[in-house]
N, C-alpha and C. Protein backbone atom coordinates (compact mmCIF):
# COMPACT_ATOMS: atom_id res chain seq x y z
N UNK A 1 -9.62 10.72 -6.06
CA UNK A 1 -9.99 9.60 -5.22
C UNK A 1 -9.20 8.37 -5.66
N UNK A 2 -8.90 7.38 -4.84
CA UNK A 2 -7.43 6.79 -5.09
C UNK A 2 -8.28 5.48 -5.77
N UNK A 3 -9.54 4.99 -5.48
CA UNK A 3 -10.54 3.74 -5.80
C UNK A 3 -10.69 3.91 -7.12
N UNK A 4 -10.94 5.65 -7.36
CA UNK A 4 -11.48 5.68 -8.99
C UNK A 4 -10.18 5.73 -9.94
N UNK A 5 -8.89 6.61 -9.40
CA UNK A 5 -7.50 6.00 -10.07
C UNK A 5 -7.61 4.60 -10.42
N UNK A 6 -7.41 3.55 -9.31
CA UNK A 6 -7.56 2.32 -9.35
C UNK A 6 -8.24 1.36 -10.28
N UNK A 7 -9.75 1.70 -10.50
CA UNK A 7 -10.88 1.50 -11.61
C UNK A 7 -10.39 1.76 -12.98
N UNK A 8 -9.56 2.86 -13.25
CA UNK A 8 -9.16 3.56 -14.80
C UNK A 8 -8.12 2.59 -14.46
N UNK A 9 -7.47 1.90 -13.98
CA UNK A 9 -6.40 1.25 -14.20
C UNK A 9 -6.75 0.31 -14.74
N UNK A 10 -7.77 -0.90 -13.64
CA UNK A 10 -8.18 -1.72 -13.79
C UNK A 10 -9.03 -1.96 -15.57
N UNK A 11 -9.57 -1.00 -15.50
CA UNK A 11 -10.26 -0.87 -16.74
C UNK A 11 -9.63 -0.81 -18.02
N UNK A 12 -8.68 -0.11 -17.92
CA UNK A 12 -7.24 0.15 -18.96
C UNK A 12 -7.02 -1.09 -19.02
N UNK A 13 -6.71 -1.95 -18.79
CA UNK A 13 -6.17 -3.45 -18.84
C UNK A 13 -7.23 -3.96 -19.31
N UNK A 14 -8.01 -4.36 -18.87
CA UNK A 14 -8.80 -5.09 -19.04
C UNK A 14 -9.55 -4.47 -20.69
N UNK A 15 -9.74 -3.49 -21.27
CA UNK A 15 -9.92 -2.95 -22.37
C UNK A 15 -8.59 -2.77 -23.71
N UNK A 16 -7.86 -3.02 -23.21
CA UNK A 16 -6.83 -2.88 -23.96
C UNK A 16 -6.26 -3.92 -25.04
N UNK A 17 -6.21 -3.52 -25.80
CA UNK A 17 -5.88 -4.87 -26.95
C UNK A 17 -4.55 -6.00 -26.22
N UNK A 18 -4.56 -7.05 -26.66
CA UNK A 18 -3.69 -7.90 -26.16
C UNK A 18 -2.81 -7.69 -26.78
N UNK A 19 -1.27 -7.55 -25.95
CA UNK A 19 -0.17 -7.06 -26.58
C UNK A 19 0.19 -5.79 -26.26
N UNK A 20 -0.80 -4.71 -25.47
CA UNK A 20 -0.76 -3.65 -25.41
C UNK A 20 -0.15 -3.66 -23.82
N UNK A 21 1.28 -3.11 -23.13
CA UNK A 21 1.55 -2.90 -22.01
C UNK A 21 0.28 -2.58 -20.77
N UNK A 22 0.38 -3.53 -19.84
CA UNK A 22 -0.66 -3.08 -19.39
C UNK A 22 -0.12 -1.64 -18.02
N UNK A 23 -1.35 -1.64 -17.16
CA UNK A 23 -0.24 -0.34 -16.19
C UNK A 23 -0.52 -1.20 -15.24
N UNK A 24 0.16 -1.06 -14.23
CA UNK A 24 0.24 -1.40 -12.78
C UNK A 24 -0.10 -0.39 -11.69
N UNK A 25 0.16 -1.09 -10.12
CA UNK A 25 -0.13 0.08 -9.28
C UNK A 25 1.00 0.75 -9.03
N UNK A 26 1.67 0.54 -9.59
CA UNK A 26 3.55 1.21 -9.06
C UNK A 26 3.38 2.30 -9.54
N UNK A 27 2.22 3.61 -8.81
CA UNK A 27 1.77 5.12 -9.34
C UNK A 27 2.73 5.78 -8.28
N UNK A 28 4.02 6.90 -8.66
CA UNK A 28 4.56 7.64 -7.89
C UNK A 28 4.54 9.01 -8.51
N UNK A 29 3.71 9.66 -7.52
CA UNK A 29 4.19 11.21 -8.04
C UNK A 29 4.83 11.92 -7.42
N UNK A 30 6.12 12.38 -8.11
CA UNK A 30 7.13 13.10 -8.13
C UNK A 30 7.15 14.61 -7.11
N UNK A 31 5.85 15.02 -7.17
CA UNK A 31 5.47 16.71 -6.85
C UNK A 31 4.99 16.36 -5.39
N UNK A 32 4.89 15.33 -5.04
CA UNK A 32 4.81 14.87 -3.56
C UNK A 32 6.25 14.20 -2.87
N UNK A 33 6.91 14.52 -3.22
CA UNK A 33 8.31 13.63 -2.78
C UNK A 33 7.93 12.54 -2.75
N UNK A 34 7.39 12.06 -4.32
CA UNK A 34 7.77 10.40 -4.81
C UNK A 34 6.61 9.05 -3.41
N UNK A 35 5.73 9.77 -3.27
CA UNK A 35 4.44 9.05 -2.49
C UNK A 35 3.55 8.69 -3.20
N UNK A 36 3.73 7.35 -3.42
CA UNK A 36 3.11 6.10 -4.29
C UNK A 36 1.93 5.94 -3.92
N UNK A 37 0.74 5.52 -5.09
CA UNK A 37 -0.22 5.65 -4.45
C UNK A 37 -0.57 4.08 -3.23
N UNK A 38 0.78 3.55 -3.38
CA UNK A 38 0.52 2.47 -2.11
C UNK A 38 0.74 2.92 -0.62
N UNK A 39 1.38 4.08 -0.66
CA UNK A 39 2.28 5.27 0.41
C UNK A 39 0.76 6.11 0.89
N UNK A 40 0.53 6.18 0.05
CA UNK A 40 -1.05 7.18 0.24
C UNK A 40 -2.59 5.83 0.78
N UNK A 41 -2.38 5.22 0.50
CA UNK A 41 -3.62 3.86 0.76
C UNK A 41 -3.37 3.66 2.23
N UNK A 42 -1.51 3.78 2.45
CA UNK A 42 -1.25 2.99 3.87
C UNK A 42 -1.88 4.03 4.58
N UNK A 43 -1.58 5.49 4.25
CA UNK A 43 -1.42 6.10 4.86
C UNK A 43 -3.20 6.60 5.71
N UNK A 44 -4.06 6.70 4.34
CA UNK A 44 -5.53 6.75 4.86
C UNK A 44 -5.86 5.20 5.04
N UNK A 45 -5.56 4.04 5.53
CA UNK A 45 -5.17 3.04 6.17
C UNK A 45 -6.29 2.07 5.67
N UNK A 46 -6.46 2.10 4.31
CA UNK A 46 -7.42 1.12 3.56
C UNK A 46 -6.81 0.10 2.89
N UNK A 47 -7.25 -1.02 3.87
CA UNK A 47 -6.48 -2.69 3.41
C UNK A 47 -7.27 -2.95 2.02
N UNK A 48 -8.47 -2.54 1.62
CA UNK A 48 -8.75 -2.69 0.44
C UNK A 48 -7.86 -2.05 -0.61
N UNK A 49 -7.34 -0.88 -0.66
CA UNK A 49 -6.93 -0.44 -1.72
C UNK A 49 -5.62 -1.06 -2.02
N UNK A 50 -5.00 -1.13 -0.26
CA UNK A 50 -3.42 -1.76 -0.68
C UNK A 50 -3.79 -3.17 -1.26
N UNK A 51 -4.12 -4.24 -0.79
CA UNK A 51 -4.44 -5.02 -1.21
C UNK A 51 -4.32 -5.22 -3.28
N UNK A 52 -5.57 -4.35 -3.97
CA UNK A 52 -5.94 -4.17 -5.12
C UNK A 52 -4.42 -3.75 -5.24
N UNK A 53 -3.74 -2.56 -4.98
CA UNK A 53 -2.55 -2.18 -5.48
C UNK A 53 -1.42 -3.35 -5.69
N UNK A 54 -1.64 -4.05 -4.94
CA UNK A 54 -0.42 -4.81 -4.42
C UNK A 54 -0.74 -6.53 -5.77
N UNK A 55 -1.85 -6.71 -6.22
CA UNK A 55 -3.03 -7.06 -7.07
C UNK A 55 -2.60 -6.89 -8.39
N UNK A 56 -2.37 -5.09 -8.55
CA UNK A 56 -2.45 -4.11 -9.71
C UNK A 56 -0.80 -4.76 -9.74
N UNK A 57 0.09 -5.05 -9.29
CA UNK A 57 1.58 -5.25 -9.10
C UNK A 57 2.09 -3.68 -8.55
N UNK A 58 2.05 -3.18 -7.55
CA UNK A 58 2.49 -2.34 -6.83
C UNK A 58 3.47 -2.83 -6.20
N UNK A 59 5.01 -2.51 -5.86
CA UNK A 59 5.77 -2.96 -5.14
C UNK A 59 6.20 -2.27 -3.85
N UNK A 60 6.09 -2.88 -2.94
CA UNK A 60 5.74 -2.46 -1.98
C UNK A 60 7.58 -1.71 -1.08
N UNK A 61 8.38 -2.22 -1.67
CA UNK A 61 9.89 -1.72 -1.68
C UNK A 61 10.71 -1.01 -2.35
N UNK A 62 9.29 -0.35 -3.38
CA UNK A 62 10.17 0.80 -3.97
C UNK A 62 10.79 1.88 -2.92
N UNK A 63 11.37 2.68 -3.22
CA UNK A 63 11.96 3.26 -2.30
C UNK A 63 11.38 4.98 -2.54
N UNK A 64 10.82 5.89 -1.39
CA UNK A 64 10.74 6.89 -1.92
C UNK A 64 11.09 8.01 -0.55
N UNK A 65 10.98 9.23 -0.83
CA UNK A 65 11.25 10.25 0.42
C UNK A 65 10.91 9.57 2.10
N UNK A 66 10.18 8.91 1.56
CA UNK A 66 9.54 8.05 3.25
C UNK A 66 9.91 6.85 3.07
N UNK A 67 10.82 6.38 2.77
CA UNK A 67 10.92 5.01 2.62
C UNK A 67 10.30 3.92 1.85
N UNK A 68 10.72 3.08 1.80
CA UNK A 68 9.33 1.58 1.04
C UNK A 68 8.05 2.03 1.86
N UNK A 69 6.90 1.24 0.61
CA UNK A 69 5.70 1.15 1.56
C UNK A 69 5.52 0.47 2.87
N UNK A 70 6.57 -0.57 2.75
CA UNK A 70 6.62 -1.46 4.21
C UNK A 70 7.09 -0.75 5.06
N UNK A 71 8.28 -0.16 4.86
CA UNK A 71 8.67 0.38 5.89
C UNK A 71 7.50 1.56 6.67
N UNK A 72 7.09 1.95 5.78
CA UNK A 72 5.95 3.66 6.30
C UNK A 72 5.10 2.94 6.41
N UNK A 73 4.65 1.78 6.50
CA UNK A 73 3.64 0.88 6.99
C UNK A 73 4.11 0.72 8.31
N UNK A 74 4.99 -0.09 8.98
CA UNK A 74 5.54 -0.32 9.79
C UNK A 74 5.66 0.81 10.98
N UNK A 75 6.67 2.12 10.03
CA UNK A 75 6.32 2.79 10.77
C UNK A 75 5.09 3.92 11.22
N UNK A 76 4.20 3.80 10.55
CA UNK A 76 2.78 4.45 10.73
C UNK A 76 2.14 3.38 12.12
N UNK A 77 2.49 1.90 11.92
CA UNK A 77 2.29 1.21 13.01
C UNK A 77 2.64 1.65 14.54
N UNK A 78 3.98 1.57 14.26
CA UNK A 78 4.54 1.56 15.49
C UNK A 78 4.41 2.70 15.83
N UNK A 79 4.29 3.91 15.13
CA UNK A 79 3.88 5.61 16.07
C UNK A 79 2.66 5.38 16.78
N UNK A 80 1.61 4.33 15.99
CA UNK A 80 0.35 4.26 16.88
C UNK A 80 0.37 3.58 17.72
N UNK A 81 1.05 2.42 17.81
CA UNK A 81 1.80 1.53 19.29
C UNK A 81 2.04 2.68 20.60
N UNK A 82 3.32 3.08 20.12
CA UNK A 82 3.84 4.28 20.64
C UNK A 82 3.10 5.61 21.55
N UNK A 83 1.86 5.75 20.88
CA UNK A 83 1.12 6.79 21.50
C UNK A 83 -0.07 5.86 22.38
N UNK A 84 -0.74 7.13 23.92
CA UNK A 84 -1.64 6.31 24.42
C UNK A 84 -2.75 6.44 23.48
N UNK A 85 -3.48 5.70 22.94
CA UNK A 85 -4.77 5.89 22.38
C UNK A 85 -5.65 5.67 23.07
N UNK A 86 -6.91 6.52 23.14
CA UNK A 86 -8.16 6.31 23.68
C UNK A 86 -9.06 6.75 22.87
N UNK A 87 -9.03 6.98 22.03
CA UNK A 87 -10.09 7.74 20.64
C UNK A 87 -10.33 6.28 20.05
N UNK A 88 -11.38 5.75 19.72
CA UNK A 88 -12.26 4.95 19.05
C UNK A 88 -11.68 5.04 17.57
N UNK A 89 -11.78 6.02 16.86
CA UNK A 89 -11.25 6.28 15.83
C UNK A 89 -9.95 5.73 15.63
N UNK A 90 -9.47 6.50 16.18
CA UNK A 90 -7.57 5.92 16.79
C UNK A 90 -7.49 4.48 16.89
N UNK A 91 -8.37 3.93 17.58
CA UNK A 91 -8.15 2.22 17.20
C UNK A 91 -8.22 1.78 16.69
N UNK A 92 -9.60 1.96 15.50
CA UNK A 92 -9.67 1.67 14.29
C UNK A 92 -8.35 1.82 13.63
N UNK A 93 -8.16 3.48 13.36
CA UNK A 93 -6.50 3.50 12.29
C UNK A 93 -5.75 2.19 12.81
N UNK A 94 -5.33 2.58 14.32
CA UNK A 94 -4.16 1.73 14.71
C UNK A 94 -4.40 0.32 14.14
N UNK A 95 -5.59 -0.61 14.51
CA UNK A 95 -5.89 -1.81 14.14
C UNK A 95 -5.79 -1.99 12.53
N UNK A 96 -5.85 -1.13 11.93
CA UNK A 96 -6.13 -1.00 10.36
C UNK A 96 -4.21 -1.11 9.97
N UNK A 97 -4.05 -0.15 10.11
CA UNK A 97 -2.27 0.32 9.97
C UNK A 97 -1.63 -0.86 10.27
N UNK A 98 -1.82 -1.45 11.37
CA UNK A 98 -1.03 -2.66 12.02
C UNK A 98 -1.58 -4.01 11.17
N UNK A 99 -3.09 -3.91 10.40
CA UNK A 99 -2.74 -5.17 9.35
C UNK A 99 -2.45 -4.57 8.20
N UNK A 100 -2.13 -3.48 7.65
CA UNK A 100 -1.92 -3.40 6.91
C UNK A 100 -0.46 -3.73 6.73
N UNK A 101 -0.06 -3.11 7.56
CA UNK A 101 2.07 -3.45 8.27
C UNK A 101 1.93 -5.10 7.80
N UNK A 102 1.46 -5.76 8.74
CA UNK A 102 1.45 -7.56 8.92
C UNK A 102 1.11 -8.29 7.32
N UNK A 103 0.14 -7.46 6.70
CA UNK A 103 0.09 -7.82 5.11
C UNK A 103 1.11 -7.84 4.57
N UNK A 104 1.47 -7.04 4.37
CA UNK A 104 3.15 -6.12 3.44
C UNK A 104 4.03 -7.08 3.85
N UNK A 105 3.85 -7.17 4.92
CA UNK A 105 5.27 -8.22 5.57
C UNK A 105 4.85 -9.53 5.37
N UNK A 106 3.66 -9.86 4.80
CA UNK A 106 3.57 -11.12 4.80
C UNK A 106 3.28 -11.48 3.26
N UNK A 107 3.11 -10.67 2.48
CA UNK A 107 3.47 -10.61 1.21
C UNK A 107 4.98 -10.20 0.69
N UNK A 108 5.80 -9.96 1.38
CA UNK A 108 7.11 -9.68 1.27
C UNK A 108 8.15 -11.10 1.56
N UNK A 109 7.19 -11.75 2.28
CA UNK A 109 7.74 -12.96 2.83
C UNK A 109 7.42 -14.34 1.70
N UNK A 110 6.36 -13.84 1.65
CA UNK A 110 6.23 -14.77 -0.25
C UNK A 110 6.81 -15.04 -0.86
N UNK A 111 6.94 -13.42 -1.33
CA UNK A 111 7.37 -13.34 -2.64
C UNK A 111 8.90 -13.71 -2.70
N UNK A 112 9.89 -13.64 -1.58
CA UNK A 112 11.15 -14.24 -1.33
C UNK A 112 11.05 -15.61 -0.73
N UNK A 113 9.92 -16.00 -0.66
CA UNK A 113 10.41 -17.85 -0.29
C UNK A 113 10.72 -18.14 0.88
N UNK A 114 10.59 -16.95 1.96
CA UNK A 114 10.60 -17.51 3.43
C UNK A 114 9.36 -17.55 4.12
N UNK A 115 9.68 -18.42 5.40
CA UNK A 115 8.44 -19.06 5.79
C UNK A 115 8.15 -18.00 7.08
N UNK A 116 7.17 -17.63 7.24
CA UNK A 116 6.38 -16.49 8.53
C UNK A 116 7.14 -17.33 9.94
N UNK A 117 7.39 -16.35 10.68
CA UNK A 117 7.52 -16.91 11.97
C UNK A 117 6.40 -17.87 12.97
């Protein structure tokens, strides 16, 4: 479960002697073609976890088999643009995916010093 990863992280730090490296969210495993657990948050489309990850220092432009997280944000967006939706469910994701996309991009826009459109 990606919350309770998250918690042992959180906890690791926060328990750890000062001086001791702490960990971040920048979690990629390899045996998945390199899908971060920020790649996996977008993907079951929980703005809480990206959020905390992004928090944890997760970078959201690492690069992996699917691209940055922004980008597979983006594009997890736009496939749901793309399709007709009428499933309730489906709107939820879509509405979820699409702030999660608009976060990323607006934390990306920060962190380089330009101003949002």
């Amino acid at each position: 479960d990606l919350h309770e990863i998250l918690e042992r992280i959180e906890r690791f730090n926060k328990e750890s002697p000062q001086g001791t490296p702490s960990l971040t969210g920048d979690v990629v495993d390899e045996k998945s073609g390199n899908f971060s657990l920020l790649h996996a948050a977008i993907y079951v489309a929980d703005i809480r976890l990206v959020r905390k990850l992004i928090d944890l220092e997760a970078n959201p432009e690492t690069e992996t088999d699917v691209g940055s997280a922004v980008a597979y944000a983006k594009s997890l967006a736009r496939n749901m643009i793309d399709t007709n939706v009428e499933d309730t469910y489906d709107n939820e994701l879509r509405q979820s995916r699409n702030a999660i996309s608009s976060f990323l991009a607006e934390n990306a826009r920060q962190k380089s010093g330009t101003v949002a459109d």
